[in-house]
Protein backbone atom coordinates (compact mmCIF):
# COMPACT_ATOMS: atom_id res chain seq x y z
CA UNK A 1 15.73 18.06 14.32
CA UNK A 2 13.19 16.89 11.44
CA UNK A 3 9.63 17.27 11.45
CA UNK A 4 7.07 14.45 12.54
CA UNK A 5 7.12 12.60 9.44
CA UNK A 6 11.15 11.96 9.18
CA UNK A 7 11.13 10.86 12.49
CA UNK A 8 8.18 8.56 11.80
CA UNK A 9 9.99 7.34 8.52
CA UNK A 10 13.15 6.76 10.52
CA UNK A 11 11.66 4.64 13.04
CA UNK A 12 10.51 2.69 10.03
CA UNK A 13 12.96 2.44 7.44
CA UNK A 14 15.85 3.56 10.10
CA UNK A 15 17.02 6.40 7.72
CA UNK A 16 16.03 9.42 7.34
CA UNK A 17 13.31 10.23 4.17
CA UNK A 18 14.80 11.87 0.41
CA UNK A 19 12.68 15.13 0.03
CA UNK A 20 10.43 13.37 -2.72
CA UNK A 21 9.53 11.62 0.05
CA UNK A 22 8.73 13.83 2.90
CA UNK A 23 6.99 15.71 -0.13
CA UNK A 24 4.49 12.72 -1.45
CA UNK A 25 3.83 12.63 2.64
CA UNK A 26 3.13 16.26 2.12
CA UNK A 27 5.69 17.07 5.39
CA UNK A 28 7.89 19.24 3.45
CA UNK A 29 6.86 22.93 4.34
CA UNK A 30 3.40 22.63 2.55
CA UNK A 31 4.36 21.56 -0.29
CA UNK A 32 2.59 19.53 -2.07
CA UNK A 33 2.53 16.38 -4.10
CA UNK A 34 0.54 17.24 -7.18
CA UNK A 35 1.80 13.96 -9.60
CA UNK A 36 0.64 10.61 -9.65
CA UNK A 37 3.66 9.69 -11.48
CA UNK A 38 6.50 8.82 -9.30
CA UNK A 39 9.63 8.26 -11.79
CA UNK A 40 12.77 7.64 -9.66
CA UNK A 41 15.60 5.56 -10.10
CA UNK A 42 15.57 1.77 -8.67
CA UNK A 43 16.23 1.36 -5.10
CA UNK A 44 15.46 4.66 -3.81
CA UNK A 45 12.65 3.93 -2.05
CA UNK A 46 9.97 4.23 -3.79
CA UNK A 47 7.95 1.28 -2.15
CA UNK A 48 9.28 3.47 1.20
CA UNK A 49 7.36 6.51 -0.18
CA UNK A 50 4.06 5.38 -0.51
CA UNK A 51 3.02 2.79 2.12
CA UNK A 52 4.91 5.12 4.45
CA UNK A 53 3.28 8.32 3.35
CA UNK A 54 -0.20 6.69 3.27
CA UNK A 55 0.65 5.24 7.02
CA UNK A 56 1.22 8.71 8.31
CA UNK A 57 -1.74 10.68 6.82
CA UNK A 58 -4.37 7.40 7.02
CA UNK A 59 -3.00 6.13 10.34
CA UNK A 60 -0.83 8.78 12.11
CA UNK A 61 -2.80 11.68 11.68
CA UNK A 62 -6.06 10.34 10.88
CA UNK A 63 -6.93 11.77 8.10
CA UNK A 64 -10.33 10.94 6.32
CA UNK A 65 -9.25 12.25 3.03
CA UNK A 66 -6.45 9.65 2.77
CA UNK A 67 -8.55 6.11 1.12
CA UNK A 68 -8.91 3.26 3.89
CA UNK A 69 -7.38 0.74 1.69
CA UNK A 70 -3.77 1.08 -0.02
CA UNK A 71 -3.57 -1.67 -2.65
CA UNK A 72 -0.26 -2.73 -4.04
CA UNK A 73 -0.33 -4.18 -7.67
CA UNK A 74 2.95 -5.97 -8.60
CA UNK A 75 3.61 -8.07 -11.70
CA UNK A 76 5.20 -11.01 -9.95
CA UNK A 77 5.23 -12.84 -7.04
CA UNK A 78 8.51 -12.47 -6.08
CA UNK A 79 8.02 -8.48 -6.05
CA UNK A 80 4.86 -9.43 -3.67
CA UNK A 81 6.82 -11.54 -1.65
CA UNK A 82 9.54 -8.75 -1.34
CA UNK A 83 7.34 -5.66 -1.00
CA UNK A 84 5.12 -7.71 2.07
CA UNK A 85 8.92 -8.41 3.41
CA UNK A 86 9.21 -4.70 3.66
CA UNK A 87 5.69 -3.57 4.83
CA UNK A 88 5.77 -6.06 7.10
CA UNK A 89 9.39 -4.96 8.82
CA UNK A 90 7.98 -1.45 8.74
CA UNK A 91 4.53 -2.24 10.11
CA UNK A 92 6.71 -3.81 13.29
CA UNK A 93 8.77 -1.07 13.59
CA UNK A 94 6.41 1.41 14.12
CA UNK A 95 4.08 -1.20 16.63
CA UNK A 96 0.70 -0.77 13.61
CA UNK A 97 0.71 -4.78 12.97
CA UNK A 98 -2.03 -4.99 15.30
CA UNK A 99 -4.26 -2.02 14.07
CA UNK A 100 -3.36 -2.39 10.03
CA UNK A 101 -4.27 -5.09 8.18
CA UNK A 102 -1.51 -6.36 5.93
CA UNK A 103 -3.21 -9.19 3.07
CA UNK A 104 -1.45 -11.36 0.40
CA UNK A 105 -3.31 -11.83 -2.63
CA UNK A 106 -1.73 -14.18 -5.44
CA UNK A 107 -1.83 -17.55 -6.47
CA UNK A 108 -1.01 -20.18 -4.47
CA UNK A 109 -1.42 -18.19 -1.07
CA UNK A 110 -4.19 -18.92 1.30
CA UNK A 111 -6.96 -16.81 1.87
CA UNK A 112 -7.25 -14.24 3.98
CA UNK A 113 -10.97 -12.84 5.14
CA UNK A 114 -9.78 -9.22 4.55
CA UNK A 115 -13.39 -8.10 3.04
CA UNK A 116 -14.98 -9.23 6.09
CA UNK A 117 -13.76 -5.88 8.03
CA UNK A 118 -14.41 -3.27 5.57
CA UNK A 119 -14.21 -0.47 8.29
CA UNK A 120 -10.55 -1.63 8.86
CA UNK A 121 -7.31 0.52 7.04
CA UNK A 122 -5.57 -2.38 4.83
CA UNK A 123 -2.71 -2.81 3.09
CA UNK A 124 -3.37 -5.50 0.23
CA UNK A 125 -0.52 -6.30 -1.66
CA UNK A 126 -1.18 -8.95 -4.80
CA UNK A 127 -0.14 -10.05 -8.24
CA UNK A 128 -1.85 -8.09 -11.57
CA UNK A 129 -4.23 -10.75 -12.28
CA UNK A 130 -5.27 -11.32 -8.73
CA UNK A 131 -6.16 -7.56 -7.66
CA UNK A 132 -7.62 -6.73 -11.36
CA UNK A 133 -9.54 -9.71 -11.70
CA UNK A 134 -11.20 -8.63 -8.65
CA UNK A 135 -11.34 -5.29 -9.60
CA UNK A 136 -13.29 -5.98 -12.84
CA UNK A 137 -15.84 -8.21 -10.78
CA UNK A 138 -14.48 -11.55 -12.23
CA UNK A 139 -12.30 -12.73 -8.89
CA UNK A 140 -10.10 -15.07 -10.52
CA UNK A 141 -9.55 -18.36 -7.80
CA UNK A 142 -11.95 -17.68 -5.50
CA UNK A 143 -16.21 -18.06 -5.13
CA UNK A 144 -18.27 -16.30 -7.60
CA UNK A 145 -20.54 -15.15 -4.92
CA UNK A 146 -17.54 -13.03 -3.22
CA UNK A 147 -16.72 -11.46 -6.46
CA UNK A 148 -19.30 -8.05 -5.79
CA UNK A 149 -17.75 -7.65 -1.88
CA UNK A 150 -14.24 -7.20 -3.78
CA UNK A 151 -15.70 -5.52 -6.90
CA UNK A 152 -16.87 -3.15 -3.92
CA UNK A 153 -14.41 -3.12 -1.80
CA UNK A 154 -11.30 -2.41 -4.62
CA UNK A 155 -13.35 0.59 -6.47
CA UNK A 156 -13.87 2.29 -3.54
CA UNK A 157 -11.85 3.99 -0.88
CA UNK A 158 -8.37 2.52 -2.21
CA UNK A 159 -5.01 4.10 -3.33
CA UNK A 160 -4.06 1.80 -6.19
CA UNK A 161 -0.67 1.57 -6.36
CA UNK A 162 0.87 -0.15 -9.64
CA UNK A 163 4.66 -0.87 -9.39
CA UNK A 164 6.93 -2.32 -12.03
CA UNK A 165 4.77 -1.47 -14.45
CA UNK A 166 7.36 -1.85 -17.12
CA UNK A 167 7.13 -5.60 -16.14
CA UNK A 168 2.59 -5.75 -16.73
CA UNK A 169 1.39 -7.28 -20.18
């Protein structure tokens, strides 16, 4: 019998969590996550390990201490495309499609209103130059007059997530 979170992550991913996992969740005995630095080999889930941890302390257990917004900084839009394939299986799984925002943000896609419900918990996945732009208060593709909202909205109360990293300029 696991504990509340490797059920949860089972009902989402349909396997059970690796102990990093259950451990960046912090539902491994207490202990607790103290890097920022998650080094593991590809394909062991580390996409898995972070929406899914911030889902069960943001959503799941409500807790205030966990930012409203995860944001998801890939290099590429295929790894966008792939990671929202994923978030988007695991959002379903667990029935949160309805009360979790899930937002695209990279070239090409249209746009979503996702700064119009700040109060909302997001998950904003998006390409380096989209996110960063916005980030920086210089919203590349979209109205200058939105660009403070997002300056706002991506400096505060977010988990910034950057993946591939070996990939960025």
């Amino acid at each position: 019998m696991g504990t509340g979170f490797d059920q949860f992550f089972a009902k989402a991913a349909g396997h059970a969590p690796f102990d990093y996992q259950r451990v960046l969740a912090g539902g491994d005995n207490g202990r607790i996550c103290e890097s920022h630095l998650i080094n593991i080999p590809t394909g062991l889930g580390k996409t898995a390990a972070v929406v899914l941890a911030w889902l069960w302390n943001r959503v799941k257990l409500r807790r205030a201490d966990w930012p409203r917004r995860l944001v998801y900084c890939l290099p590429m839009r295929t790894l966008v495309e792939q990671t929202t394939k994923n978030v988007c299986g695991w959002l379903n799984a667990l029935g949160l499609t309805e009360s979790i925002g899930l937002n695209i943000l990279m070239g090409g896609e249209e746009s979503s209103d996702w700064d119009v419900h700040p109060e909302k918990a997001a998950i904003l996945i998006g390409t380096q130059d989209m996110l960063l732009s916005r980030a920086l208060n210089r919203g590349y593709g979209m109205s200058r007059y939105r660009w403070p909202m997002h300056f706002g909205l991506l400096n505060n109360d977010c988990l910034w997530v950057l993946d591939e990293i070996q990939l960025m300029g």
